[in-house]
N, C-alpha and C. Protein backbone atom coordinates (compact mmCIF):
# COMPACT_ATOMS: atom_id res chain seq x y z
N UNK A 1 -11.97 -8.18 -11.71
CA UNK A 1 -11.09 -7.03 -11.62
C UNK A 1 -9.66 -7.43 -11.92
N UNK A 2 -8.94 -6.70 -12.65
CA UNK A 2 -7.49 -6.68 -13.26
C UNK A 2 -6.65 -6.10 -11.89
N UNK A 3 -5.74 -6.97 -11.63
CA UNK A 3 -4.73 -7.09 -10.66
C UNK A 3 -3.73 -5.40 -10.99
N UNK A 4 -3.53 -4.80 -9.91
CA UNK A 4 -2.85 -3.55 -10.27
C UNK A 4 -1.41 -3.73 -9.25
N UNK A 5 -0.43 -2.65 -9.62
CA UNK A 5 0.49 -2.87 -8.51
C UNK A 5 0.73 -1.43 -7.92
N UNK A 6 1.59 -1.66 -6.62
CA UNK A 6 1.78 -0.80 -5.54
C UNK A 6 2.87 -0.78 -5.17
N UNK A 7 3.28 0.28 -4.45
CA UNK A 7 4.46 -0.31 -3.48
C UNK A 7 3.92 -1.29 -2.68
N UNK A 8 5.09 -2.03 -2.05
CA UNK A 8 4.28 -3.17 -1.07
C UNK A 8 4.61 -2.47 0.66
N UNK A 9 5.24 -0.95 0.55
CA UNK A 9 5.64 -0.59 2.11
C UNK A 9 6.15 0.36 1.59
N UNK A 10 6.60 0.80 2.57
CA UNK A 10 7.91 2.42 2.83
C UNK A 10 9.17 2.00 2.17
N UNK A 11 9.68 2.78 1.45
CA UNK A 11 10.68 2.50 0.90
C UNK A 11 11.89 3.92 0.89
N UNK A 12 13.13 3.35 1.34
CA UNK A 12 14.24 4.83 1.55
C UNK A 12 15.47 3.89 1.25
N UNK A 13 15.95 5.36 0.27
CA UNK A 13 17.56 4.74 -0.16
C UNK A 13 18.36 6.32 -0.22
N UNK A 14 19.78 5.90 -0.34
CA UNK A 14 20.15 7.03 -0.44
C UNK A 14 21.94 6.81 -1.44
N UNK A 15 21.98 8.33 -1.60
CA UNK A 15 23.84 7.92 -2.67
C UNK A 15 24.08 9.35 -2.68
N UNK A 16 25.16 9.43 -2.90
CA UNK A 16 25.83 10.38 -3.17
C UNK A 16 26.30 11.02 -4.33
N UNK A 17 26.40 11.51 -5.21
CA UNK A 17 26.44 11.99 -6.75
C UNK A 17 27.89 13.04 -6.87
N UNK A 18 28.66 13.34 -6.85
CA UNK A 18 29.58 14.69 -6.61
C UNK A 18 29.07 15.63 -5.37
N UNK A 19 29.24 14.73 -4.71
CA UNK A 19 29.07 15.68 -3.00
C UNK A 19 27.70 15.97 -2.81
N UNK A 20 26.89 15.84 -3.82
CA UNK A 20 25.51 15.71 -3.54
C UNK A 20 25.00 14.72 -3.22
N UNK A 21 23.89 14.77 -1.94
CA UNK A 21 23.51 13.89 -1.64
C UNK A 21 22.04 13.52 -1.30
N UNK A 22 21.31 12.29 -2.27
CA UNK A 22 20.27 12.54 -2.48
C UNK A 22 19.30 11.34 -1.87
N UNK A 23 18.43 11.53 -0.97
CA UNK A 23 17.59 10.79 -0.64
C UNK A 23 16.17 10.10 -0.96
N UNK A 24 15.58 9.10 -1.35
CA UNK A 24 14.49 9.07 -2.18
C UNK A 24 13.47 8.19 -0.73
N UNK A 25 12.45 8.88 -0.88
CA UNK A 25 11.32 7.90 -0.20
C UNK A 25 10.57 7.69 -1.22
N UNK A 26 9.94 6.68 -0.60
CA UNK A 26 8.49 5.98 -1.30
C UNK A 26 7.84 5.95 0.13
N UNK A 27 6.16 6.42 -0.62
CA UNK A 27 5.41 5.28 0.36
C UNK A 27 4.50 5.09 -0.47
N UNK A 28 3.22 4.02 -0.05
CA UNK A 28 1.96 3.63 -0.52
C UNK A 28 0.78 4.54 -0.48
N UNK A 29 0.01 5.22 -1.14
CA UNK A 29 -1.11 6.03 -0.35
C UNK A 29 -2.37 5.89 -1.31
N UNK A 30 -3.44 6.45 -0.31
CA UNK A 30 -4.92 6.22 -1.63
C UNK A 30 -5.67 7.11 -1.99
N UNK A 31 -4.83 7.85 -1.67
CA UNK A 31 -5.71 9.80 -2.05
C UNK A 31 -4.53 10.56 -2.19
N UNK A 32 -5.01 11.75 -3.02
CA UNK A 32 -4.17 12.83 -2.98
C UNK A 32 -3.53 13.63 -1.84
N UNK A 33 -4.74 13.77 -0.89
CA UNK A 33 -4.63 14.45 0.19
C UNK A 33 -3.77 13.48 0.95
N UNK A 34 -3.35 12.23 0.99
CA UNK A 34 -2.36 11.28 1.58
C UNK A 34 -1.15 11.82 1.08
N UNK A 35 -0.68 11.96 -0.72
CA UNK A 35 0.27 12.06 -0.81
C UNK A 35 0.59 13.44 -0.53
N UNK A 36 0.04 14.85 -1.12
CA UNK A 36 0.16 15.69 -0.59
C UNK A 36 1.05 15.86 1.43
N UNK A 37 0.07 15.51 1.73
CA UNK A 37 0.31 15.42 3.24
C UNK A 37 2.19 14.38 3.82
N UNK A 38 1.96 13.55 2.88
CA UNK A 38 3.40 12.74 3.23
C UNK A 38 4.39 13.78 2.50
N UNK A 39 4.25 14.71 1.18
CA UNK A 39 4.98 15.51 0.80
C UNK A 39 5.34 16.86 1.58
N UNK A 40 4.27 17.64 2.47
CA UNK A 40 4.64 18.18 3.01
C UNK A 40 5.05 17.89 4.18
N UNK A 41 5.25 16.92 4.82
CA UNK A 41 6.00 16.16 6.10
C UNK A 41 7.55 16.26 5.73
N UNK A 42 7.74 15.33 4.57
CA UNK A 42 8.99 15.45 3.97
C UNK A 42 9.88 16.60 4.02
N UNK A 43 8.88 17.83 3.10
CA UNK A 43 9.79 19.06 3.24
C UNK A 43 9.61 19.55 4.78
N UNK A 44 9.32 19.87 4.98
CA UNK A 44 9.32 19.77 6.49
C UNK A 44 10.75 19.22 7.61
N UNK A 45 10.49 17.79 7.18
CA UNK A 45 11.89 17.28 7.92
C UNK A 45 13.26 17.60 7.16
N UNK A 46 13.19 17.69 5.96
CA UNK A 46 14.45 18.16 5.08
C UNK A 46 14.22 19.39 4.66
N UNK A 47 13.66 20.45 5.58
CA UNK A 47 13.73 21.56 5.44
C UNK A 47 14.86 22.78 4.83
N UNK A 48 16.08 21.99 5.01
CA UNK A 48 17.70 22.76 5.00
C UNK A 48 18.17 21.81 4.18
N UNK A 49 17.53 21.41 2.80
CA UNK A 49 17.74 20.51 1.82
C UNK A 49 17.53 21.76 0.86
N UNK A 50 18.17 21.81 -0.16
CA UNK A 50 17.78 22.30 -1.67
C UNK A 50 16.88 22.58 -2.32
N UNK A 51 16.81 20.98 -2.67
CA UNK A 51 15.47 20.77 -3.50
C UNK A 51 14.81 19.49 -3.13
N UNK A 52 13.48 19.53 -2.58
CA UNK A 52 12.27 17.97 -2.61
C UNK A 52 11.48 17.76 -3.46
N UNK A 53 12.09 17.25 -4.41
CA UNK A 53 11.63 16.96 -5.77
C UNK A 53 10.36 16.16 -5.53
N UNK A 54 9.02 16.14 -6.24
CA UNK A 54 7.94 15.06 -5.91
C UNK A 54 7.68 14.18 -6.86
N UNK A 55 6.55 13.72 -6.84
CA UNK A 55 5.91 12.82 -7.86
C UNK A 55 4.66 11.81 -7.10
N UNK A 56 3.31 11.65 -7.52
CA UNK A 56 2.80 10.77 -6.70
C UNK A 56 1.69 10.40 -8.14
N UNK A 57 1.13 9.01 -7.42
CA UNK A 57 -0.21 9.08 -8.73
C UNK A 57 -1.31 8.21 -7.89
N UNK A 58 -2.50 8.46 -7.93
CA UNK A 58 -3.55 7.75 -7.94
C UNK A 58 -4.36 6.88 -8.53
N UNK A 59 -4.85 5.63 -8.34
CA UNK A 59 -5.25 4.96 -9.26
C UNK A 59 -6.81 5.39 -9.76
N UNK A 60 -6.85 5.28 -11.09
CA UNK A 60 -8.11 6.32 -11.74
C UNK A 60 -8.27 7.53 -11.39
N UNK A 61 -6.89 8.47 -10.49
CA UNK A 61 -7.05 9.85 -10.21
C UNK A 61 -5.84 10.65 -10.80
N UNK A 62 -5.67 11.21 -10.00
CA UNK A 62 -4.84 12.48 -10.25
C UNK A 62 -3.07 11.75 -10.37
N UNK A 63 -2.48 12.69 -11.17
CA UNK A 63 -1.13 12.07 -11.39
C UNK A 63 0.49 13.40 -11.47
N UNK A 64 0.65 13.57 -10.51
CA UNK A 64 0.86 14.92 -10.58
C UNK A 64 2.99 15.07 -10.34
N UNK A 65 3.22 15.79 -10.44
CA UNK A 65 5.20 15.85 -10.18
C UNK A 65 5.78 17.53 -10.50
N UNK A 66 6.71 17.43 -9.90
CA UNK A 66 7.52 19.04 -9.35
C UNK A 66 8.46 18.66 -9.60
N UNK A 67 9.66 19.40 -10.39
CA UNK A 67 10.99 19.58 -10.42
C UNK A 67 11.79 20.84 -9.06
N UNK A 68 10.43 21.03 -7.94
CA UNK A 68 10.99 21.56 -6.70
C UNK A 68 12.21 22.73 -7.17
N UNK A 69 12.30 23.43 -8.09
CA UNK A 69 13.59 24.72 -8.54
C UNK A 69 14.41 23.73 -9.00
N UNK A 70 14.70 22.04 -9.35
CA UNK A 70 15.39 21.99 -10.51
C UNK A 70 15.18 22.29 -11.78
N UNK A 71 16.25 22.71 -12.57
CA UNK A 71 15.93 22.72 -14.41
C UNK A 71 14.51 21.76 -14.73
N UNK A 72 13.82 22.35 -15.41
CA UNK A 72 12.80 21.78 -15.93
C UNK A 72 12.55 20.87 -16.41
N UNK A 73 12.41 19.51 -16.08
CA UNK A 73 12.15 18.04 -16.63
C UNK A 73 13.74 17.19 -16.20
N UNK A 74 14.02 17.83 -15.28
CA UNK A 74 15.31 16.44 -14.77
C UNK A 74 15.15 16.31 -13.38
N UNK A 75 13.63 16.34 -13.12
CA UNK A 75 13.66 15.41 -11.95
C UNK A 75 12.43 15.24 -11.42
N UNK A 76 11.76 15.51 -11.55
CA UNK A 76 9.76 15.04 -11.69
C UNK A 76 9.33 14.02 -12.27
N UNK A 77 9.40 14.47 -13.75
CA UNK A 77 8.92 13.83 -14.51
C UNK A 77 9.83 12.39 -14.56
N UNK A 78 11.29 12.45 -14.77
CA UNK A 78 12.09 11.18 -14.65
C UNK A 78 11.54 10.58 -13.35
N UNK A 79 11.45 10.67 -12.36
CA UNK A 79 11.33 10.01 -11.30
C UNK A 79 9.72 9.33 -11.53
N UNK A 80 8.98 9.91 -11.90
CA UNK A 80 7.32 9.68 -12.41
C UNK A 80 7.42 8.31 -13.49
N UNK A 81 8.25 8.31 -14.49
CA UNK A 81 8.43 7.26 -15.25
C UNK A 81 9.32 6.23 -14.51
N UNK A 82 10.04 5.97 -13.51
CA UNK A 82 10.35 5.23 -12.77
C UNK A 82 8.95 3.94 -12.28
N UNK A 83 8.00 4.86 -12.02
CA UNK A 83 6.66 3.96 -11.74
C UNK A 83 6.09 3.88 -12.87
N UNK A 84 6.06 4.45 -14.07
CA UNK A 84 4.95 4.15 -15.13
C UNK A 84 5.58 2.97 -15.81
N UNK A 85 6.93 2.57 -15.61
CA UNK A 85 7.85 1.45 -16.49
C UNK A 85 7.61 0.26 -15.70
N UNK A 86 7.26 0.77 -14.39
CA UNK A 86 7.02 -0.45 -13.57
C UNK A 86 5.48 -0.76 -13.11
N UNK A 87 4.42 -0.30 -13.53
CA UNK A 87 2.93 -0.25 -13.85
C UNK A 87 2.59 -0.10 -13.01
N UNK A 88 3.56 1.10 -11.45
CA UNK A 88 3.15 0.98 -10.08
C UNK A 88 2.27 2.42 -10.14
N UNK A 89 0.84 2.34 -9.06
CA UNK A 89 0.41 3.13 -8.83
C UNK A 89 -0.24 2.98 -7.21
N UNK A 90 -0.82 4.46 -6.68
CA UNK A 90 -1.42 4.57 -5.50
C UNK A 90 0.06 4.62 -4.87
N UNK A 91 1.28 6.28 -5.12
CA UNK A 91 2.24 5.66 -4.81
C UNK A 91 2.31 7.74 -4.73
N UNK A 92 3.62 7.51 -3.80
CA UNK A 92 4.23 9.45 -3.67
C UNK A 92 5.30 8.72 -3.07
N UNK A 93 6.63 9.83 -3.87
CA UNK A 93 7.80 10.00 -4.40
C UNK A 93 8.39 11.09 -3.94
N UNK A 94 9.38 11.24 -3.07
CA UNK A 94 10.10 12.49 -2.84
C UNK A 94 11.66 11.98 -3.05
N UNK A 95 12.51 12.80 -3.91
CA UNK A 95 13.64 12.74 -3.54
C UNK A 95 14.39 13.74 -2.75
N UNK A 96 14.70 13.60 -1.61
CA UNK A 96 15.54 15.28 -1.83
C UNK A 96 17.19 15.37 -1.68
N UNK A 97 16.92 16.37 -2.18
CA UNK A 97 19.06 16.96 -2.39
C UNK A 97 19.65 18.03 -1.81
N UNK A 98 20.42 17.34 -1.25
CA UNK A 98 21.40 18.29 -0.54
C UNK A 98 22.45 18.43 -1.51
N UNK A 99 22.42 19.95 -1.75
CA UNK A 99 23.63 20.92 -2.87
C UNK A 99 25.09 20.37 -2.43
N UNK A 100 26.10 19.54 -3.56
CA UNK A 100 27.31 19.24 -3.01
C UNK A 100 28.39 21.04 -3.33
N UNK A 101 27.47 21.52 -3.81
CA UNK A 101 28.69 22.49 -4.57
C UNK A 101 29.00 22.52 -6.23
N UNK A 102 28.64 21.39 -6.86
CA UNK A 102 29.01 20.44 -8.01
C UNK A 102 27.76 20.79 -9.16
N UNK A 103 27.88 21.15 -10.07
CA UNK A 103 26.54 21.36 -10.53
C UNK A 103 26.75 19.97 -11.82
N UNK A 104 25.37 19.43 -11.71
CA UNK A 104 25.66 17.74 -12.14
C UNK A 104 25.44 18.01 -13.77
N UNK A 105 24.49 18.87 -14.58
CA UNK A 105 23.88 18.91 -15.47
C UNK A 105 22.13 18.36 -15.53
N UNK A 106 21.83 18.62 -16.65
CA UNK A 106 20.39 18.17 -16.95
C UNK A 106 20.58 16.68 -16.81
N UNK A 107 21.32 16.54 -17.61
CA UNK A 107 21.68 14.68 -17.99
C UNK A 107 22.07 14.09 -16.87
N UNK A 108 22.65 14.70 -16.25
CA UNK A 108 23.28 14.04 -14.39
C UNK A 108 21.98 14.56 -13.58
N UNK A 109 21.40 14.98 -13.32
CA UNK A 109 20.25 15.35 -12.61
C UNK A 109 19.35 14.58 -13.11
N UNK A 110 19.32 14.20 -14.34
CA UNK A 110 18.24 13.20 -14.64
C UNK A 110 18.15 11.85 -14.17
N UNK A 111 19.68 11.48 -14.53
CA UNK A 111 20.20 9.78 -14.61
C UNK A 111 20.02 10.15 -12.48
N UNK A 112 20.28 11.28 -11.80
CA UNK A 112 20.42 11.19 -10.56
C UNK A 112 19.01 10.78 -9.56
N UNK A 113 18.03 11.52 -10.08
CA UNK A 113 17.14 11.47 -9.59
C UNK A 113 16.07 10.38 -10.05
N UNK A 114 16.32 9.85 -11.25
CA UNK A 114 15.66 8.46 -11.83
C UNK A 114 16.35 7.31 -10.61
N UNK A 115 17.82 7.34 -10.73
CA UNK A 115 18.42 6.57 -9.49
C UNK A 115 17.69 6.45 -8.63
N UNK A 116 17.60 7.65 -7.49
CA UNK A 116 17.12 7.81 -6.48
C UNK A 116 15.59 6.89 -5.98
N UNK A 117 14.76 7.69 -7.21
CA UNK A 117 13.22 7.00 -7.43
C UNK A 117 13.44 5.32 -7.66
N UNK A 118 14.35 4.85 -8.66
CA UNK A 118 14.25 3.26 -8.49
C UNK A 118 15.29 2.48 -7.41
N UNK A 119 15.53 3.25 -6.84
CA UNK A 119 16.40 2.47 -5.44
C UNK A 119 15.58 2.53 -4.42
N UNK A 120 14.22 4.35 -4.33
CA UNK A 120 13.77 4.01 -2.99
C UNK A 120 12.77 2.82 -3.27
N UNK A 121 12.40 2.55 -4.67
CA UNK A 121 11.41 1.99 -4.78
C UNK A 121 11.40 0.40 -4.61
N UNK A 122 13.02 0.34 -4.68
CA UNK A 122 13.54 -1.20 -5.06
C UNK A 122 13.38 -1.86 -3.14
N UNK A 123 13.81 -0.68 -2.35
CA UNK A 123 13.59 -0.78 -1.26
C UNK A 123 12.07 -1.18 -0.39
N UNK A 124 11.63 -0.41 -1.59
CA UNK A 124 9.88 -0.59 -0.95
C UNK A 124 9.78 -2.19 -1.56
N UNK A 125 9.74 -2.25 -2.72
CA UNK A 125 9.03 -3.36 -2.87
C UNK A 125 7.76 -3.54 -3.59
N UNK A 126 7.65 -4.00 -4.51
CA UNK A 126 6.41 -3.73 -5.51
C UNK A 126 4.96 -5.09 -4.72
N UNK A 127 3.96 -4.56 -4.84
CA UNK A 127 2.94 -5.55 -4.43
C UNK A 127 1.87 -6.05 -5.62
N UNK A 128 1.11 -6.93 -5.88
CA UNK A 128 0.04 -6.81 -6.57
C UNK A 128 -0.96 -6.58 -6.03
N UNK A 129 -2.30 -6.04 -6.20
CA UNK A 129 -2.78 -6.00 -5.45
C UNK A 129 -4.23 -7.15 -6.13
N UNK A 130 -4.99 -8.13 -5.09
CA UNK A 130 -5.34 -9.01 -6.14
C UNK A 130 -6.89 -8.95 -4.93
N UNK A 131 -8.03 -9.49 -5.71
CA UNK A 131 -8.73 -10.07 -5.30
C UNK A 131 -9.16 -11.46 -4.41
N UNK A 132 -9.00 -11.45 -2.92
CA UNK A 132 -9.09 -12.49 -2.42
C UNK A 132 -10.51 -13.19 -1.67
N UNK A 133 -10.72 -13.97 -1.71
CA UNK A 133 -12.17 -14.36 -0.99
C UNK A 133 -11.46 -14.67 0.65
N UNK A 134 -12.72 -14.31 1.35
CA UNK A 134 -12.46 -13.85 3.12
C UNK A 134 -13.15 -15.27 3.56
N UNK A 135 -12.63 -16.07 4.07
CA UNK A 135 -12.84 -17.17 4.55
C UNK A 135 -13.25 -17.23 5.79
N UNK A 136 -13.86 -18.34 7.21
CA UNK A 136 -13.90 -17.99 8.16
C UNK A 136 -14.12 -19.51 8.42
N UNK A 137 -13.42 -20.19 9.54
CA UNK A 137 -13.22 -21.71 9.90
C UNK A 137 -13.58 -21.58 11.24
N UNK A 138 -14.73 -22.42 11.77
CA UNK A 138 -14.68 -22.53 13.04
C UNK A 138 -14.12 -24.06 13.55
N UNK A 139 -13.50 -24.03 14.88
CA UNK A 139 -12.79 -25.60 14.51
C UNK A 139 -12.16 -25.81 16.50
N UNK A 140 -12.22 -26.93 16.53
CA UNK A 140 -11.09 -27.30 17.94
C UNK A 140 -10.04 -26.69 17.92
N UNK A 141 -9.96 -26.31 19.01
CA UNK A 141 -8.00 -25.99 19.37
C UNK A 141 -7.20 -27.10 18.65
N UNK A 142 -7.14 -28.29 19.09
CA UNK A 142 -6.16 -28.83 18.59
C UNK A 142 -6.41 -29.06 17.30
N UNK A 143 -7.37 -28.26 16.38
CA UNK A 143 -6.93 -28.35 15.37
C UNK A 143 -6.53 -27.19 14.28
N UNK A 144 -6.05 -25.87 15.20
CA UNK A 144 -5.86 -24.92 14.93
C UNK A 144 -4.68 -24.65 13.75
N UNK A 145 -3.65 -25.32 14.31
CA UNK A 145 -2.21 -25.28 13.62
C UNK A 145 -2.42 -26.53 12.49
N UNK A 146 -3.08 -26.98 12.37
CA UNK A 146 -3.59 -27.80 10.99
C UNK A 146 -4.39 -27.20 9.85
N UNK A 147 -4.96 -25.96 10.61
CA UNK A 147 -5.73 -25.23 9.39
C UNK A 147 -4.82 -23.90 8.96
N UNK A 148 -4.09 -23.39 10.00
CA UNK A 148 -2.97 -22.63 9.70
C UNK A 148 -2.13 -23.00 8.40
N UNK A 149 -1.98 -23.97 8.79
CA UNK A 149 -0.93 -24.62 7.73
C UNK A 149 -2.33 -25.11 6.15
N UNK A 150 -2.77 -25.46 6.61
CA UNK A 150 -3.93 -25.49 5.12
C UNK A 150 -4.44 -24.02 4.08
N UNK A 151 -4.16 -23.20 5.24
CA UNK A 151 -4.39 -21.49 4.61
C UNK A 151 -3.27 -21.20 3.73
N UNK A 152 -1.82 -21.76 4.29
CA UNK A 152 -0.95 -21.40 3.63
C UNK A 152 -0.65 -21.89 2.43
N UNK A 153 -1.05 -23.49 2.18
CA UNK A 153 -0.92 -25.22 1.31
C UNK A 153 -1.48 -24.14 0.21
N UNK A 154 -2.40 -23.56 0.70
CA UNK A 154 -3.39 -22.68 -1.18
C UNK A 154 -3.10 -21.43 -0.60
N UNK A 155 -2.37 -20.95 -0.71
CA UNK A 155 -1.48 -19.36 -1.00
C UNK A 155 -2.68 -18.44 -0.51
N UNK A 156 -2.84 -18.65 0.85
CA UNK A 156 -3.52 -17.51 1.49
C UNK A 156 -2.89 -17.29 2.85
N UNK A 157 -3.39 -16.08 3.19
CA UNK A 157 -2.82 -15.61 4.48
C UNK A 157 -3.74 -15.91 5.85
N UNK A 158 -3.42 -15.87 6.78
CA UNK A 158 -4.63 -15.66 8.12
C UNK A 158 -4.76 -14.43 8.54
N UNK A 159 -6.19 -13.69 8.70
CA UNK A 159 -5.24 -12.64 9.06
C UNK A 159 -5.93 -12.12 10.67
N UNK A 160 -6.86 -12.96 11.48
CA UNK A 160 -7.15 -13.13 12.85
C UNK A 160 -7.84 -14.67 13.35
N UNK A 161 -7.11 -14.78 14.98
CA UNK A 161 -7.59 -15.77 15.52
C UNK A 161 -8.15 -15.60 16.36
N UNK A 162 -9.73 -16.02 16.87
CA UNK A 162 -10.43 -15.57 17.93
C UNK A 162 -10.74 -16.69 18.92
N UNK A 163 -10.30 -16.86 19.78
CA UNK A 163 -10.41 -17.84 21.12
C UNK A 163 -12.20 -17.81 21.76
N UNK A 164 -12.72 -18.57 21.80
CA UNK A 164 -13.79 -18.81 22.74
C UNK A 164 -13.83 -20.09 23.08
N UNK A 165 -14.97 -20.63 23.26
CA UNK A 165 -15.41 -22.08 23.25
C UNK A 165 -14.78 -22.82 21.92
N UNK A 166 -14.89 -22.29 21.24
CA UNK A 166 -14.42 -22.74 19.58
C UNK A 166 -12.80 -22.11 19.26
N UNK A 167 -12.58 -21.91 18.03
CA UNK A 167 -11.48 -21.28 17.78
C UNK A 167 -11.99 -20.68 16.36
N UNK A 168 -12.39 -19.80 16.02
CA UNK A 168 -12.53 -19.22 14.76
C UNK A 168 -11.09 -18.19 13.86
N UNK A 169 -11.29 -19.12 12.86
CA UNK A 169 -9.81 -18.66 12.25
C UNK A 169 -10.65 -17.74 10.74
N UNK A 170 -9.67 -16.56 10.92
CA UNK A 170 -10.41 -15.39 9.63
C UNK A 170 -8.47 -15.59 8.50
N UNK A 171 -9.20 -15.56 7.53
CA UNK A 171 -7.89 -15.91 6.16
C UNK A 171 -8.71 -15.26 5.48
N UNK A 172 -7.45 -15.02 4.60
CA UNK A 172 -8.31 -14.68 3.17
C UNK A 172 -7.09 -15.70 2.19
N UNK A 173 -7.93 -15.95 0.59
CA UNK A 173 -7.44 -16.95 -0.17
C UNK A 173 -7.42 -16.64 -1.07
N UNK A 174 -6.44 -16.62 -2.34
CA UNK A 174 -7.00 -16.83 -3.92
C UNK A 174 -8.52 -17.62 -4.36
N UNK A 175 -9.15 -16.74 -5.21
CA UNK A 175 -10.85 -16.97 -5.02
C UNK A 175 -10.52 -18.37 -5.77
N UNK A 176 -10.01 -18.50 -6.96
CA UNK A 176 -9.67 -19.93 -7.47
C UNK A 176 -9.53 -21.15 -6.62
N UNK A 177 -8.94 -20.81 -5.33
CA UNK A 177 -8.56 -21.87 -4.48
C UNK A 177 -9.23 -22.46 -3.14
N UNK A 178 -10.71 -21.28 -3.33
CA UNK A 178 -11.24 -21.32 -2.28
C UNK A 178 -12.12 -22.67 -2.30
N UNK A 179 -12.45 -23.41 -3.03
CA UNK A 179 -13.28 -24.64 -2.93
C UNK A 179 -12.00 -25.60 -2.52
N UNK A 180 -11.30 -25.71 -2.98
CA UNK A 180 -10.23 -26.84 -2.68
C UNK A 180 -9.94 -26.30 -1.41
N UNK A 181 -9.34 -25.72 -0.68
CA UNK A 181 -9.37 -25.23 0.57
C UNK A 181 -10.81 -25.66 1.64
N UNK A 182 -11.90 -25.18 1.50
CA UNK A 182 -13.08 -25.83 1.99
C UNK A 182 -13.29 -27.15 2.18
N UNK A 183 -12.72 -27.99 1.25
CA UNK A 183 -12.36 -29.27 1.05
C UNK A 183 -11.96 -30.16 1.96
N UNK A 184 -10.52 -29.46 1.97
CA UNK A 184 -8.94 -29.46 2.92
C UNK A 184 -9.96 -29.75 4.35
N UNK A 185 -10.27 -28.42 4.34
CA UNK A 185 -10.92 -28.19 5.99
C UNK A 185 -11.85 -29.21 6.46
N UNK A 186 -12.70 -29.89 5.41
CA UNK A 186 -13.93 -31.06 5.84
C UNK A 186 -13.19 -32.49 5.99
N UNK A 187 -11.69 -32.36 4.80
CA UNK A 187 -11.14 -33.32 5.12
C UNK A 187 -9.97 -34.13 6.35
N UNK A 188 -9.54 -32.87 6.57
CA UNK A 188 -8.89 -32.46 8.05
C UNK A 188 -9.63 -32.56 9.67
N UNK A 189 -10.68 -32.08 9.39
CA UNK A 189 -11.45 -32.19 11.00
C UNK A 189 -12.62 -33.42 10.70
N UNK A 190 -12.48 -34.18 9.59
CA UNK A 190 -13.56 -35.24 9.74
C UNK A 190 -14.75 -34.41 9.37
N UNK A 191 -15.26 -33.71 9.05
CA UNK A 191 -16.22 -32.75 8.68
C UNK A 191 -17.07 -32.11 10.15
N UNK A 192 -16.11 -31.99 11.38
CA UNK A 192 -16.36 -31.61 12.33
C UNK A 192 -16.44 -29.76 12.11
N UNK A 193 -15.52 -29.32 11.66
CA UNK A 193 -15.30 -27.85 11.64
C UNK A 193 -16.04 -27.26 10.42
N UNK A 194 -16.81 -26.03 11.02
CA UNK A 194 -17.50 -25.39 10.27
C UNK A 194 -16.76 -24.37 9.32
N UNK A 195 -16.97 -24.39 7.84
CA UNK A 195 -16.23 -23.27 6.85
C UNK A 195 -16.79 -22.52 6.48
N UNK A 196 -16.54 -21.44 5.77
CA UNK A 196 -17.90 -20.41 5.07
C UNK A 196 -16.94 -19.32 4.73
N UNK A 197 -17.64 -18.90 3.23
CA UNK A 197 -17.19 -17.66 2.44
C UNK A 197 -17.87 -16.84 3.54
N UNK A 198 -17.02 -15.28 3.40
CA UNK A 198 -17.97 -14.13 3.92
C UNK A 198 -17.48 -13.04 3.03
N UNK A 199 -17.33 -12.72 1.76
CA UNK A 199 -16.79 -11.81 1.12
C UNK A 199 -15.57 -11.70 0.01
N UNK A 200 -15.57 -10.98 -0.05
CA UNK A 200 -14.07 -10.51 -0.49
C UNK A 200 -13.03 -9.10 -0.21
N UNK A 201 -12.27 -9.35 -0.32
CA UNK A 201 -11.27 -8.20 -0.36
C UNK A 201 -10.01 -8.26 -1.42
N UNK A 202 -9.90 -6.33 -1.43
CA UNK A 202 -8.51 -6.41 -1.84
C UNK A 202 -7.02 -6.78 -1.51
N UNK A 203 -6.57 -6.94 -1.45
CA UNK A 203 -5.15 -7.57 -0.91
C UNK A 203 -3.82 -7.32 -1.64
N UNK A 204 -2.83 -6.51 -1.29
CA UNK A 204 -1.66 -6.48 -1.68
C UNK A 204 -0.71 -7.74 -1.43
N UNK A 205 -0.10 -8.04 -2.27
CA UNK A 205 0.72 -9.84 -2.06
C UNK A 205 1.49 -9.08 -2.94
N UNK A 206 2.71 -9.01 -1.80
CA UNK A 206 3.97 -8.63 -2.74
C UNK A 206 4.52 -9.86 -3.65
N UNK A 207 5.19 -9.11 -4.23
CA UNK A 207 5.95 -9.90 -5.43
C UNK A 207 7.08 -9.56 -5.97
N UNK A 208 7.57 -8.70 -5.47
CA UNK A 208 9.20 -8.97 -5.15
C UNK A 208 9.31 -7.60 -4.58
């Protein structure tokens, strides 16, 4: 599977334009009915706002955007190419504006609300989202913080530790790195601690 990107979190920025003042969220979502639902929250809380401009897209689904009663194509669609320049998807977009009085133009409403979309987004944070193999180490306490640190040596995360008689540590890894890692682990506990694939998953690993 081909690595896709995301936001990597929530993302909010905000500026001011000629007394207008415009707020952009991001978040991450995996259905329509997600973004939908975070869009009507939005208008909702910025109810006594203007205009809540949208934009959201799904990956292999639906891809959809509102100019919310602005002029037609200066602020949907710009904000929508904000993510298509940046190959982000599984993503919803609201900016909204509070009226300064000032009327900006098409061309200022455009350059305004493209702003908005790549600042909240710069805020969020782009992720990849990659294929990782799900690891599982059973091992001594004292040799817990030795395999911690071996999850990290090959660019994987931990992502639970379970205490009993044993200590079972759950990571996930770059699938490339998962034999050398297995390795690590036989070479570290003397080949005392037990290793084993159990899967895979998807995984977002931001990247900037």
């Amino acid at each position: 599977m081909d690595e896709y990107f995301v936001p990597a979190g929530a993302g909010e920025a905000e500026f001011t334009e000629k007394r207008s003042e415009f707020l952009g969220h991001v978040r991450v979502i995996e259905s329509e009915e997600e973004a939908r639902s975070f869009i009507a929250e939005t208008k909702k809380k910025y109810h006594d706002a203007r205009h809540n401009c949208w934009c959201y897209a799904v990956k292999d689904g639906a891809v959809r955007y509102s100019d919310d009663g602005e002029p037609q194509g200066s602020a949907g669609l710009p904000m929508l190419e904000v993510f298509r320049r940046e190959k982000v998807t599984n993503f919803v977009c609201v900016v909204t504006r509070y009226f300064g009085g000032i009327l900006l133009g098409t061309g200022g409403l455009l350059r305004a609300y493209t702003r908005s979309a790549a600042d909240a987004l710069s805020a969020a944070g782009i992720a990849a989202v990659r294929r990782r193999a799900c690891v599982e180490v059973e091992c001594s306490y004292s040799l817990l913080e030795r395999m911690k640190d071996s999850v990290a040596r090959f660019d994987g995360e931990v992502d639970s530790v379970e205490y009993t008689a044993q200590v079972t540590l759950r990571a996930h890894i770059p699938e490339e790195n998962t034999e050398d890692f297995c390795r690590s682990v036989t070479d570290i506990s003397s080949g005392t601690a037990a290793v084993k694939t159990v899967g895979t998953q998807l995984v977002p690993v931001k990247i900037r």
